[in-house]
Protein backbone atom coordinates (compact mmCIF):
# COMPACT_ATOMS: atom_id res chain seq x y z
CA UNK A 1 -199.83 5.56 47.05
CA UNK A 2 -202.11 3.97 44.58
CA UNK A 3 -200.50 0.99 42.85
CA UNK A 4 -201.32 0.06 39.33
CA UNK A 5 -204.20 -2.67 39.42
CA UNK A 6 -205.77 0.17 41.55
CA UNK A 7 -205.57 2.60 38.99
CA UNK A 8 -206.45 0.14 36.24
CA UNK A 9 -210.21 -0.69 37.88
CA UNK A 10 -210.46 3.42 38.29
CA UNK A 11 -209.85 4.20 34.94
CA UNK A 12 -212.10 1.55 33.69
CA UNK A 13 -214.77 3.18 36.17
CA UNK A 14 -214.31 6.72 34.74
CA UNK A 15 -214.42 5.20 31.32
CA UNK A 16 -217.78 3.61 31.54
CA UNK A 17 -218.97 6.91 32.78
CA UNK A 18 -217.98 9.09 29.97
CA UNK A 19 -219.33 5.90 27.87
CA UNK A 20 -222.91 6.23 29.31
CA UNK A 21 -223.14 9.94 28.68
CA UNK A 22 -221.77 9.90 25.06
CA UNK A 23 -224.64 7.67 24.74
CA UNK A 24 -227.42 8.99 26.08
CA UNK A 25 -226.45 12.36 24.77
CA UNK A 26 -227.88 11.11 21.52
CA UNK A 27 -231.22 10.23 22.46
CA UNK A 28 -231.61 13.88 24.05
CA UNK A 29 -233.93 16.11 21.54
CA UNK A 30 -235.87 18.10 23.81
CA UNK A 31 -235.75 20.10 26.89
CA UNK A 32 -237.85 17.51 29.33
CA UNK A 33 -236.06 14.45 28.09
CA UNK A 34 -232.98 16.00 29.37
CA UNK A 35 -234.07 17.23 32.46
CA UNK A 36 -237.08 14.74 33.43
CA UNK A 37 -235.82 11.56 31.31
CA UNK A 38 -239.19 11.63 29.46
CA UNK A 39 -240.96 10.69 32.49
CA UNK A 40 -240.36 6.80 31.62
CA UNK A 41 -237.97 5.44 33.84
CA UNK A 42 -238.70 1.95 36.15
CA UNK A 43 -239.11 2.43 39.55
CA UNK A 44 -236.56 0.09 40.97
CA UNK A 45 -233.83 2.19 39.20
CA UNK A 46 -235.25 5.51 40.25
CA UNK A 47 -234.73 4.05 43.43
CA UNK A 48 -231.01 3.54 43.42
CA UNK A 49 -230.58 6.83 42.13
CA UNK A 50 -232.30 8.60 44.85
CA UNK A 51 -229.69 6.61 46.90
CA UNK A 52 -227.11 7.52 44.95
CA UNK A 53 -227.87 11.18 45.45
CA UNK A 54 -228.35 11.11 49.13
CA UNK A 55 -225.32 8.73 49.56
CA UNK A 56 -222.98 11.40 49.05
CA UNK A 57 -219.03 11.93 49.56
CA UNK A 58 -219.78 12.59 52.97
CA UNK A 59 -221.61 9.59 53.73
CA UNK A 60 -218.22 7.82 52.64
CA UNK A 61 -215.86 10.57 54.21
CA UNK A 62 -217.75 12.68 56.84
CA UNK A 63 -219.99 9.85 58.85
CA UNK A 64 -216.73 7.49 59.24
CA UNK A 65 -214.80 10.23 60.03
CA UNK A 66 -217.34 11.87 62.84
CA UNK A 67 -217.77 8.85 63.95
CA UNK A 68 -214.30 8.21 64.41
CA UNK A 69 -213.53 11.24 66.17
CA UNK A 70 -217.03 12.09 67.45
CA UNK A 71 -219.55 9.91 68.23
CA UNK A 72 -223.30 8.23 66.91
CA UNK A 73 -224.73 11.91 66.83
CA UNK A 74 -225.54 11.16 63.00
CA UNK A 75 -227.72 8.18 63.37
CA UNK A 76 -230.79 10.20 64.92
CA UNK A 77 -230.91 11.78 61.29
CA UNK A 78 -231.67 8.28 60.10
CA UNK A 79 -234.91 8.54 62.04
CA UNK A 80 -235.77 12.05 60.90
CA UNK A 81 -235.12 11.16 57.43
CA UNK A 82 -237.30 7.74 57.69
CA UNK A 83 -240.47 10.18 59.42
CA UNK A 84 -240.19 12.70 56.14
CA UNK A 85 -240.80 10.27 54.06
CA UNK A 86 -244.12 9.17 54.67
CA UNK A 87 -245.40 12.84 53.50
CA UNK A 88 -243.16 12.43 51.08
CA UNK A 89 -245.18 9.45 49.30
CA UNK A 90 -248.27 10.23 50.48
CA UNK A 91 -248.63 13.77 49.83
CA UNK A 92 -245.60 15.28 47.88
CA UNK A 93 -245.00 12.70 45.32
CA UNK A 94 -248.49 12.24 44.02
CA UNK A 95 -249.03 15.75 44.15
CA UNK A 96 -246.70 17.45 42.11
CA UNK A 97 -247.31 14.50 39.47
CA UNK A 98 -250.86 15.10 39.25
CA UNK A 99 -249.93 18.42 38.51
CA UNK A 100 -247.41 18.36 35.31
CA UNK A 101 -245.44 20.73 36.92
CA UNK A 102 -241.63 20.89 35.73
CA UNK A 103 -240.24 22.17 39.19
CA UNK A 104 -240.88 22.40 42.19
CA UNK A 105 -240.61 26.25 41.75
CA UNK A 106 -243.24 26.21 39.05
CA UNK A 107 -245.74 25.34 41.17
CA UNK A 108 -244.71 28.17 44.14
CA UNK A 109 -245.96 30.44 40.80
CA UNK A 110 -249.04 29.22 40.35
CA UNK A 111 -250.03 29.04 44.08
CA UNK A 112 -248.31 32.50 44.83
CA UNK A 113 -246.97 34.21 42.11
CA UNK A 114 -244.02 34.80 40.29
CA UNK A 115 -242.01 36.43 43.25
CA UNK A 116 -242.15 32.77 45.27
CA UNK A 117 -241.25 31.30 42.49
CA UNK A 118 -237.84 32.93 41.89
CA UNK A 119 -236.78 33.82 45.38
CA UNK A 120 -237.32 29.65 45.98
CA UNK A 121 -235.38 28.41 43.02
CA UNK A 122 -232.63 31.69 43.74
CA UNK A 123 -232.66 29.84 47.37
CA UNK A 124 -232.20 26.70 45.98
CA UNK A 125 -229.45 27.32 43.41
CA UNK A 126 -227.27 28.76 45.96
CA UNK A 127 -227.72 25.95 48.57
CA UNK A 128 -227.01 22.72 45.78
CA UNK A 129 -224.01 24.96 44.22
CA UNK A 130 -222.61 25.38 48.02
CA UNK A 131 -223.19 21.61 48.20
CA UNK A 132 -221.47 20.51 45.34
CA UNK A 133 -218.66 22.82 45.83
CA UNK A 134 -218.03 20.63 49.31
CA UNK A 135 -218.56 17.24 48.17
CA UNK A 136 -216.09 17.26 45.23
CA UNK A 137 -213.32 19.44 48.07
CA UNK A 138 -214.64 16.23 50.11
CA UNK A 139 -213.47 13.58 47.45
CA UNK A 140 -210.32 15.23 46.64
CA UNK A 141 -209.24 15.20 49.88
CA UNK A 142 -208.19 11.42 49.92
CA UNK A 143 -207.18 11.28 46.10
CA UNK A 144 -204.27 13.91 47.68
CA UNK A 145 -203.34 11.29 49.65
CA UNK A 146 -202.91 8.82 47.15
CA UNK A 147 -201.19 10.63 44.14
CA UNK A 148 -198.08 13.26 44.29
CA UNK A 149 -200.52 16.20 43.20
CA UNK A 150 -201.93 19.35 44.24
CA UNK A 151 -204.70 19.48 45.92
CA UNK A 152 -206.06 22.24 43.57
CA UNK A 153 -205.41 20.31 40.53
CA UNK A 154 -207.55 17.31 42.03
CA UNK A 155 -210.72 19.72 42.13
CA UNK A 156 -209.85 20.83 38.93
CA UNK A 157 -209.86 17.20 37.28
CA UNK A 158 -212.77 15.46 39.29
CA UNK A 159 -214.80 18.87 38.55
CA UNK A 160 -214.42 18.45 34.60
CA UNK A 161 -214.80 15.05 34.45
CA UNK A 162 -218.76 15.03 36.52
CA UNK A 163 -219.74 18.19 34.51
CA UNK A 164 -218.72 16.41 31.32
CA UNK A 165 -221.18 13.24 30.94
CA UNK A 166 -223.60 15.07 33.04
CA UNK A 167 -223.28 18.06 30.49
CA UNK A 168 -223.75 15.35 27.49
CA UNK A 169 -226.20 12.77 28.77
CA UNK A 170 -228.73 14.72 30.78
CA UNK A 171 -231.08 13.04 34.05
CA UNK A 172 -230.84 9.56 31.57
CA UNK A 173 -227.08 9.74 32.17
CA UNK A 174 -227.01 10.93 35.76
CA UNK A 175 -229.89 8.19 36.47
CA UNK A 176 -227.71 5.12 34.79
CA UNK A 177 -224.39 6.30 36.14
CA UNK A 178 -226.03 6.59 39.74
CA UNK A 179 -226.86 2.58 39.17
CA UNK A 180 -223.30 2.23 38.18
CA UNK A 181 -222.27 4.09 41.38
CA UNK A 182 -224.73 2.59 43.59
CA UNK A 183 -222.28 -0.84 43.00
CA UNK A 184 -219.55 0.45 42.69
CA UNK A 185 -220.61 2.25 46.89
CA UNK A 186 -221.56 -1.48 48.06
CA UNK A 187 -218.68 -3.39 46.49
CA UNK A 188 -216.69 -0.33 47.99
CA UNK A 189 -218.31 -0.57 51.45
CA UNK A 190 -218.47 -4.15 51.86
CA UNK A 191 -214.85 -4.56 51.86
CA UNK A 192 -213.64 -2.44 54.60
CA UNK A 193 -215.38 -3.51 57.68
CA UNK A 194 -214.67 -7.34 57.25
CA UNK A 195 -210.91 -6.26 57.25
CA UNK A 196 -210.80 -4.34 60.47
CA UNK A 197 -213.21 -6.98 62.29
CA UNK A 198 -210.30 -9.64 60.98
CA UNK A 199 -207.29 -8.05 61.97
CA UNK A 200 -208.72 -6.79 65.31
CA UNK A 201 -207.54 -9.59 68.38
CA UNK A 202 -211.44 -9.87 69.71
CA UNK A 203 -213.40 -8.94 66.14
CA UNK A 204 -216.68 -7.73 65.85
CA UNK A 205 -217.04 -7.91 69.96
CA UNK A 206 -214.25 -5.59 70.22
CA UNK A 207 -215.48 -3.11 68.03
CA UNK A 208 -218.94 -3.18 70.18
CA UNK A 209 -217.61 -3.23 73.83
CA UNK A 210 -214.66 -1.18 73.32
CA UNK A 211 -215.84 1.80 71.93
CA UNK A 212 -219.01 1.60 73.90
CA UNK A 213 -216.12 1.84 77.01
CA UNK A 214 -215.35 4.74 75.95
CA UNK A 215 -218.59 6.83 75.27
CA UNK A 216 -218.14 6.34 70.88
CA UNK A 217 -221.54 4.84 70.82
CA UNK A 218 -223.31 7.79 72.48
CA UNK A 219 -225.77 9.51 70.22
CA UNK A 220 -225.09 12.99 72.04
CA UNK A 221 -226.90 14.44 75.00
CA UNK A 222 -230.69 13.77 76.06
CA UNK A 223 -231.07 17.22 78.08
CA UNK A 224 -233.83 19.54 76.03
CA UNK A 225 -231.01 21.77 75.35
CA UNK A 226 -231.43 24.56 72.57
CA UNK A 227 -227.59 25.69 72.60
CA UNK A 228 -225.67 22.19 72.25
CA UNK A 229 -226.25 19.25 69.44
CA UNK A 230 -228.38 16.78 71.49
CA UNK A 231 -230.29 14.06 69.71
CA UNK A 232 -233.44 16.05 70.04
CA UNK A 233 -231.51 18.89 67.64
CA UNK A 234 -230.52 16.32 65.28
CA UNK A 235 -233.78 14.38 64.99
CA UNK A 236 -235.63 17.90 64.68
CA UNK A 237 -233.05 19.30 62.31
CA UNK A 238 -233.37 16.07 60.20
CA UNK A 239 -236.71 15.95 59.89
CA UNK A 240 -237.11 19.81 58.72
CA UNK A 241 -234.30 18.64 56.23
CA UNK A 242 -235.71 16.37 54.74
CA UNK A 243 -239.30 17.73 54.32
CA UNK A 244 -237.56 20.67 52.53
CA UNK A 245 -235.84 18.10 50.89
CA UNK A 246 -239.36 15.86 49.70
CA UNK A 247 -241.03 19.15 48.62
CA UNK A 248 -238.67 21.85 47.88
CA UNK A 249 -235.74 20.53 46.22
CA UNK A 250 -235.11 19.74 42.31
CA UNK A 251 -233.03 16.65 42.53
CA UNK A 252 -235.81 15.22 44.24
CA UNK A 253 -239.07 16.50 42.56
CA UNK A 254 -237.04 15.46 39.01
CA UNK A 255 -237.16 11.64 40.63
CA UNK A 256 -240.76 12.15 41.07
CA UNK A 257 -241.73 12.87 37.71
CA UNK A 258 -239.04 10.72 36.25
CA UNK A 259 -240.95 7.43 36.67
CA UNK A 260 -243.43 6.02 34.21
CA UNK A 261 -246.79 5.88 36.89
CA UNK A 262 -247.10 6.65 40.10
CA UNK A 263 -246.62 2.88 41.09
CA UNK A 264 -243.21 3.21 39.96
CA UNK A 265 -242.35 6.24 41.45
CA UNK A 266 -243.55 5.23 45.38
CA UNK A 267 -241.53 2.25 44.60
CA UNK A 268 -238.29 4.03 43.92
CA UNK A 269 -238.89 6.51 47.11
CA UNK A 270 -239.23 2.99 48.96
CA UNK A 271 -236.35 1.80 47.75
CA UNK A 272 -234.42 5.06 48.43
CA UNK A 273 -235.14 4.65 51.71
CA UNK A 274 -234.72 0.85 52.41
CA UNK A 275 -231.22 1.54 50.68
CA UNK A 276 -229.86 4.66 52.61
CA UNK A 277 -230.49 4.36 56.26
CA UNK A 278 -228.55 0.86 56.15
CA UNK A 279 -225.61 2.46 54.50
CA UNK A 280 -225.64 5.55 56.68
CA UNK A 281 -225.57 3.34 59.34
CA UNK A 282 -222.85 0.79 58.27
CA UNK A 283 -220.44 3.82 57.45
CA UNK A 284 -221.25 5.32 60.65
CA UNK A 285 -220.33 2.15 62.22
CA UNK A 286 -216.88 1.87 60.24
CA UNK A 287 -215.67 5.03 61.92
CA UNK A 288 -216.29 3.74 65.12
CA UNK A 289 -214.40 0.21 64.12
CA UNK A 290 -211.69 2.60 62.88
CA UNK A 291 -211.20 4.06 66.14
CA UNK A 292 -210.78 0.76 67.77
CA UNK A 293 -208.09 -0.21 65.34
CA UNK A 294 -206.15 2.85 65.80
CA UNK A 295 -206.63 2.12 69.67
CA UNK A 296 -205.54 -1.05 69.66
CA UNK A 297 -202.74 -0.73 66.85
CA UNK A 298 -201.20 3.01 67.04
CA UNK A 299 -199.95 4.41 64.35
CA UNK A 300 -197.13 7.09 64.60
CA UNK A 301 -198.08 8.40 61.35
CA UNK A 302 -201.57 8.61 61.34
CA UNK A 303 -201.43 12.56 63.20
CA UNK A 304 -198.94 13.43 60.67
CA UNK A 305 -200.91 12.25 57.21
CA UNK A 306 -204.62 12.32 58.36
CA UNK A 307 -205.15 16.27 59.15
CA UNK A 308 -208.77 16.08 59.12
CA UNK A 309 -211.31 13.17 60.13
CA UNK A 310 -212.42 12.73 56.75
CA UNK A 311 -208.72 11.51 56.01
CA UNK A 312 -208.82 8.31 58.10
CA UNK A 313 -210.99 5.79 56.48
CA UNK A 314 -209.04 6.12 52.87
CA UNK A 315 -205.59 6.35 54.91
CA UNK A 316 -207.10 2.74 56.53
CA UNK A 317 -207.65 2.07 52.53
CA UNK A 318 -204.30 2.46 51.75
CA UNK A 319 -202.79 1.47 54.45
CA UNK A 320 -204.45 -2.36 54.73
CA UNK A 321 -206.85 -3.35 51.88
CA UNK A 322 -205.35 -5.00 48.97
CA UNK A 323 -203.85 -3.97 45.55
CA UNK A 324 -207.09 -3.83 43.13
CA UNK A 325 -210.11 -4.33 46.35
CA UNK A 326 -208.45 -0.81 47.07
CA UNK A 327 -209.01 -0.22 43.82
CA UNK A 328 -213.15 -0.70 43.80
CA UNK A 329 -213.11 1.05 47.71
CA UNK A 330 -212.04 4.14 46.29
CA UNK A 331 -214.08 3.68 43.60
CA UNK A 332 -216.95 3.91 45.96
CA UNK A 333 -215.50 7.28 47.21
CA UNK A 334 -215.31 8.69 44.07
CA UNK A 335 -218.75 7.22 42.83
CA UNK A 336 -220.78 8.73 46.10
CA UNK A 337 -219.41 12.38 45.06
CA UNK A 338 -219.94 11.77 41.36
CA UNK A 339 -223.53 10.77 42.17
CA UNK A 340 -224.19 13.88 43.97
CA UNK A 341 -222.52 15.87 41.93
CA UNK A 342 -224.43 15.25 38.93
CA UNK A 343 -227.82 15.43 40.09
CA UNK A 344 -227.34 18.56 41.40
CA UNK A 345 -225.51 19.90 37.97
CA UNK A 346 -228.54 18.78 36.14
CA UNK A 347 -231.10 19.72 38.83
CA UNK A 348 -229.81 22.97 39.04
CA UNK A 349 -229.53 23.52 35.32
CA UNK A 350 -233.16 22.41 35.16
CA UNK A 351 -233.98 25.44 37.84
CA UNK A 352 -232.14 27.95 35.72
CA UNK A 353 -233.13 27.04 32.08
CA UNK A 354 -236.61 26.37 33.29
CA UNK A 355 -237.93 28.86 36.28
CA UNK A 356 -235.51 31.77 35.64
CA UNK A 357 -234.11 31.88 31.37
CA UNK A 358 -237.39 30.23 30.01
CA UNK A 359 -239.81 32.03 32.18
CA UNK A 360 -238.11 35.50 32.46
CA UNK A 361 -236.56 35.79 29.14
CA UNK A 362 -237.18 33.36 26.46
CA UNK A 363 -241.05 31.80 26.29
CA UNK A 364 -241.86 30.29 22.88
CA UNK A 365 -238.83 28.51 21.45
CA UNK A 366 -238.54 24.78 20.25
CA UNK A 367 -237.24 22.40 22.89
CA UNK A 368 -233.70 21.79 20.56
CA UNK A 369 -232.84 25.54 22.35
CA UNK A 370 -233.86 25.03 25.87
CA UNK A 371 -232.00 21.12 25.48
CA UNK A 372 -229.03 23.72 23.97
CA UNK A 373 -229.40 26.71 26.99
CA UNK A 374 -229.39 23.63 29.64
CA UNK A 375 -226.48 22.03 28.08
CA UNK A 376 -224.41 25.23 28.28
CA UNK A 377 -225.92 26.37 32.35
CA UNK A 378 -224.27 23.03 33.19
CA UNK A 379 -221.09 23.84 32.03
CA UNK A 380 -221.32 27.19 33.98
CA UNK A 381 -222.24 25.49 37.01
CA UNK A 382 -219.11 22.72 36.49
CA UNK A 383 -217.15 25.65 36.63
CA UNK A 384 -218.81 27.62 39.65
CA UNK A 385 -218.52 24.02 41.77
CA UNK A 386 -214.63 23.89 41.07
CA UNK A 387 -214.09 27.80 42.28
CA UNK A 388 -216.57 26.86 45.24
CA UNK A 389 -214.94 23.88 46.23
CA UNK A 390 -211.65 25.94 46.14
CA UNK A 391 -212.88 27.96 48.22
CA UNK A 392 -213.41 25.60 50.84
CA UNK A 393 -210.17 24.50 50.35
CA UNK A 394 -208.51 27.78 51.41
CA UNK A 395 -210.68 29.11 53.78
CA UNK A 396 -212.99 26.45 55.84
CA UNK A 397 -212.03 25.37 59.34
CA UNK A 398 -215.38 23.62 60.21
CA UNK A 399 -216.17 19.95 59.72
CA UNK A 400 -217.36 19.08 56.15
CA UNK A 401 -220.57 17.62 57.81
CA UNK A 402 -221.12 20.20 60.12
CA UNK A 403 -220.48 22.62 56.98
CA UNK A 404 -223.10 21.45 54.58
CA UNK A 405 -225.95 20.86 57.40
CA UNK A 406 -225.54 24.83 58.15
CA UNK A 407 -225.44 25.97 54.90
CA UNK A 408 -228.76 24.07 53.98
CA UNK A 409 -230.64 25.53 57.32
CA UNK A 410 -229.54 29.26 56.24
CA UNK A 411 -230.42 28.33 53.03
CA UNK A 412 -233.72 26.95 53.55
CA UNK A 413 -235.40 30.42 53.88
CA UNK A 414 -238.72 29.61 55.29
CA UNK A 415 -239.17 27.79 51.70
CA UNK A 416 -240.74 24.10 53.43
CA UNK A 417 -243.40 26.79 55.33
CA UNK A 418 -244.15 28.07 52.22
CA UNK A 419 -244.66 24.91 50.30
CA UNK A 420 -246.70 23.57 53.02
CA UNK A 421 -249.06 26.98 53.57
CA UNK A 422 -249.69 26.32 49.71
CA UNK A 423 -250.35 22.74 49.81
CA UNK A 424 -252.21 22.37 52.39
CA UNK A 425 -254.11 25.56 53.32
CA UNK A 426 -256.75 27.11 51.15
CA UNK A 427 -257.09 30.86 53.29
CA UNK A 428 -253.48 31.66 52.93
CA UNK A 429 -252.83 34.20 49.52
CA UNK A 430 -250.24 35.87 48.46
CA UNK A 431 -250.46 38.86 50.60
CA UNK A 432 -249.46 36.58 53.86
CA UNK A 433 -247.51 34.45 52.47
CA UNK A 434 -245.09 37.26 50.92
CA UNK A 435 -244.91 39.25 54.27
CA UNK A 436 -244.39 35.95 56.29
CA UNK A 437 -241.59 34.65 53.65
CA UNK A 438 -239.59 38.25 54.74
CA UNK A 439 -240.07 38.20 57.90
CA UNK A 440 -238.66 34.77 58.07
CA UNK A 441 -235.56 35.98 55.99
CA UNK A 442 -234.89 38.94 58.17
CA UNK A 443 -235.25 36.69 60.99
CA UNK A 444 -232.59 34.67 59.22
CA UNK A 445 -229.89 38.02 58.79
CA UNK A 446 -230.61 38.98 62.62
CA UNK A 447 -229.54 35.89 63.72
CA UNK A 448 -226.76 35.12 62.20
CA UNK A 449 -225.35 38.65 62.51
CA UNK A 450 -225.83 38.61 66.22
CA UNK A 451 -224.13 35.33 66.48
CA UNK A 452 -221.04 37.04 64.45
CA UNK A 453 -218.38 38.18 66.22
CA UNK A 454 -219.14 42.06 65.39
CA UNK A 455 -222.77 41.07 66.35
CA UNK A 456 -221.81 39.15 69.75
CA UNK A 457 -219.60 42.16 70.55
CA UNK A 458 -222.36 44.35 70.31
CA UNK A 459 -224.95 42.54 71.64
CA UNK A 460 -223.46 39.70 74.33
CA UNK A 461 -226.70 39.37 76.29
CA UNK A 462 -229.01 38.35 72.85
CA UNK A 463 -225.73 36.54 71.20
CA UNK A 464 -225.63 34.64 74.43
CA UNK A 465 -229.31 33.70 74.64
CA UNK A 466 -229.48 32.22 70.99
CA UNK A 467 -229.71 28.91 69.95
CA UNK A 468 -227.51 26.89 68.50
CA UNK A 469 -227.37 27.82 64.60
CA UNK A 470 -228.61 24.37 63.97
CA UNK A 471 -231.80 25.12 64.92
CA UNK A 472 -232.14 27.86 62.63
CA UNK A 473 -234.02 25.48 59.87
CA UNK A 474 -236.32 24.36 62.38
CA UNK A 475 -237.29 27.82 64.22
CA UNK A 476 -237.70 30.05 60.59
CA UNK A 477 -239.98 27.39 59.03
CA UNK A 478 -242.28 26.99 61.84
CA UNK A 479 -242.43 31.07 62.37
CA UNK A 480 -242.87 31.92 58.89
CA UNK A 481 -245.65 28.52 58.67
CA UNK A 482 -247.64 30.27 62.34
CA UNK A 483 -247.13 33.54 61.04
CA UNK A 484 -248.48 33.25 57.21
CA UNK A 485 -251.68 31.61 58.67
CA UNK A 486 -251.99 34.19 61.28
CA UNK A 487 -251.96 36.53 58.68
CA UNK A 488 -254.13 35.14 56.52
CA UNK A 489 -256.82 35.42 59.20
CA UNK A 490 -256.12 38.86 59.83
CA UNK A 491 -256.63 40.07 56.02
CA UNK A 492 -259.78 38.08 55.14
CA UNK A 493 -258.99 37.68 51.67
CA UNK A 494 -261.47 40.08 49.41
CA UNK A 495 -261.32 37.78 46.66
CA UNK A 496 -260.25 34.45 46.12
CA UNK A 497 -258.51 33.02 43.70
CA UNK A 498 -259.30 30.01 41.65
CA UNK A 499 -257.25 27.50 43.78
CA UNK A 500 -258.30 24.27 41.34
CA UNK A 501 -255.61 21.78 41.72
CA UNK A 502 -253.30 23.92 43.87
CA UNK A 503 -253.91 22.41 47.13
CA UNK A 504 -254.80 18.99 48.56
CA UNK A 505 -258.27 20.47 49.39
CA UNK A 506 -258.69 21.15 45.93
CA UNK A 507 -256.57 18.48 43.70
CA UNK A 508 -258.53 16.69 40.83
CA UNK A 509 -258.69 13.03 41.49
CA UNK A 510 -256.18 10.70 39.86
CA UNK A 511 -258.00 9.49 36.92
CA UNK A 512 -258.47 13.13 35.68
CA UNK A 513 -255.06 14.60 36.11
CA UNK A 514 -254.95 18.27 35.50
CA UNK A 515 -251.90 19.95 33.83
CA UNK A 516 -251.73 23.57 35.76
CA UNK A 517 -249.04 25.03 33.20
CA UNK A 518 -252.05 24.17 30.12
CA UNK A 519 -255.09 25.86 32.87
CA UNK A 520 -252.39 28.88 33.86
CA UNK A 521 -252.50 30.88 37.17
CA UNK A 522 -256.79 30.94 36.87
């Protein structure tokens, strides 16, 4: 149970959060400052946001606890994440800042027309609510643990309390509080390992030769394998993710117009990264320490409390680390999910208000409403991550890691192929890219209703033959990328259409940006 310095340093925590977002909820007075900071923010703290966001609950929950029961299957997605990233400042960053654009779904629009733009940002509201919903069942998981209350009522509480300064203070809030959480994740971090490697007879040597003994350092299978999670599945997987990720998602197109220049903002990328594949790592490797403590000192309660792997690192928490440093570990926990959970209230909210309520429904009102509209999405979307998360909660049986990483490949729709047939081809129009887009989501529903049970019962011979779902991110996006340019061929446009700024053929060169929303769909 948590003892009272513990809960002294977490309520000090949660203060200073609802303190930043009181704050900047006053310098909010238009729609872009709350959903784009004013495109003013420094680099360096850009850069620990983007952290922030990626370092999730489950990098302090699921990695430790895969790791723990698993093995070092996760760190190939280190290497796919480290590859996406040069596109990502090269090509995606500069891009959609040299073209003014608001979302990512904004320019989908202009290249395609409106029909890309709102099955994309439909897409990606789903996926980010799905997420949230099982980062803050991820965090609540341990506080349950710690505390003599329902699990339910933990969702509940932790729910409100993100959606409340992330309601009030906007990106400005989520950015500072992510800076604030970035600490609070080291501090949090740091103090774990050095007390396992202390307590264990042969320290860090242990850890190493111990669990590589007994197979905990393996980073899966090497065989070209499409039905089994190999490291060539998880480096491919990863690095479909996270292109999706650099070009397609909210939460990270927001931290590309966020900075003041586009010095600042290939500096925060830069720092995102140099930030989160050394934390991945470390937590990954705190799972496996955690296994060779439990070897080496069994505990006849541990089957009995810790139900799922995600359990065991704050069990270790409570179990060994000091009143108060327990305190600033959980902490950590708390601020990885908060940091997540934020970004993708506000990115969301910024999808809604801006790609489906301001360009559907309400065009030409003063910024005060669409700063009012965005304010009130995010309390909707507070609400829909609490019922999501219990959801999980009464009705998931799969790993939380495993979870999310399947919900974002069925998610992805084909929507990286798209962004990348726009970007980077001039032939492709609207025409392919509309009939490759549903092919690739009906190639999406076959799938996974053959790999159902109804679906393997009818069909055993094609359920049988399928690939691992895993691979579905990897397998739709190249099909619908082949298939749109195929097309494209095939129709011989009759006319083309003025594609000025709307692909990297065609972009205006840096010292005369061009602002697509002011030039329209030419």
């Amino acid at each position: 149970m948590l003892r009272w310095p513990d809960l002294l340093v977490i309520t000090l925590f949660f203060g200073a959060f609802v303190f930043i977002g009181w704050y900047f909820a006053r310098k909010n007075k238009s729609a872009e400052t709350y959903f784009l900071a004013g495109r003013n923010m420094p680099g360096w703290l850009v850069g620990c946001s983007v952290m922030a966001t990626i370092v999730s609950a489950m990098t302090f929950l699921a990695l430790p606890g895969f790791a723990y029961a698993e093995d070092w299957r996760y760190i190939p997605w280190n290497l796919g994440y480290l590859l996406a990233m040069f596109p990502a400042i090269i090509l995606f960053m500069p891009f959609f800042r040299r073209t003014r654009v608001q979302s990512a779904y904004e320019y989908l629009e202009l290249r395609f027309g409106t029909w890309a733009r709102l099955y994309a940002a439909a897409l990606f509201v789903v996926w980010l609510t799905c997420r949230m919903s099982i980062i803050l069942f991820a965090v609540s998981l341990p506080v349950k643990m710690m505390i003599d209350v329902d699990l339910p009522w933990i969702i509940v509480i932790f729910g409100v309390v993100a959606t409340i300064y992330t309601v009030a203070g906007g990106l400005q809030a989520v950015i500072w509080t992510d800076l604030l959480q970035t600490i609070a994740m080291f501090v949090g971090a740091i103090i774990c390992l050095p007390i396992l490697v202390w307590k264990l007879p042969g320290g860090f040597t242990q850890i190493v030769t111990e669990a590589y003994a007994d197979g905990k350092l393996s980073m899966g299978g090497t065989a070209f394998t499409l039905d089994e999670k190999t490291m060539w599945v998880m480096i491919a997987l990863s690095l479909f993710t996270w292109l999706h990720w650099g070009c397609q998602d909210q939460s990270m197109v927001q931290r590309y117009l966020a900075p003041r220049s586009d010095k600042e903002a290939k500096k925060a990328l830069w720092l995102g990264v140099l930030l989160t594949i050394p934390v991945w790592t470390y937590f990954i490797f705190i799972g496996t320490a955690l296994y060779v403590f439990y070897k080496v000192f069994p505990d006849p309660n541990l089957e009995q409390i810790v139900q799922k792997p995600e359990q065991i690192l704050p069990y270790f928490v409570l179990q060994y680390v000091p009143a108060g440093m327990a305190g600033f570990v959980i902490c950590g926990l708390v601020a990885a999910a908060m940091s997540t959970m934020d970004s993708s209230i506000n990115a969301v909210a910024s999808t809604i208000t801006t790609d489906f309520y301001r360009r559907l429904f309400v065009r030409n009102r003063d910024e005060r409403h669409y700063l009012t509209v965005g304010r009130w999405v995010s309390c909707l979307l507070g609400t829909a991550m609490i019922v999501g998360a219990l959801m999980v909660h009464y009705t998931s049986t799969q790993t939380l890691q495993d979870l999310q990483i399947l919900i974002q490949s069925i998610s992805g729709g084909g929507l990286l192929a798209l962004t990348l047939l726009g970007m980077l081809t001039i032939r492709v129009d609207n025409r392919a890219a509309i009939i490759a887009i549903s092919a690739g989501f009906l190639a999406v529903v076959a799938w996974l209703f053959v790999d159902s049970p109804f679906g393997r019962e009818m069909l055993p011979e094609v359920a049988s033959a399928l690939p691992d779902k895993f691979w579905i991110h990897v397998f739709v996006n190249l099909f619908v990328f082949i298939f749109g340019y195929g097309l494209s061929i095939f129709f011989r446009s009759r006319r083309r259409k003025n594609l000025t700024g709307l692909t990297v053929w065609t972009v205006q060169k840096p010292e005369t940006p061009l602002s697509l929303r002011e030039r329209g769909r030419g």
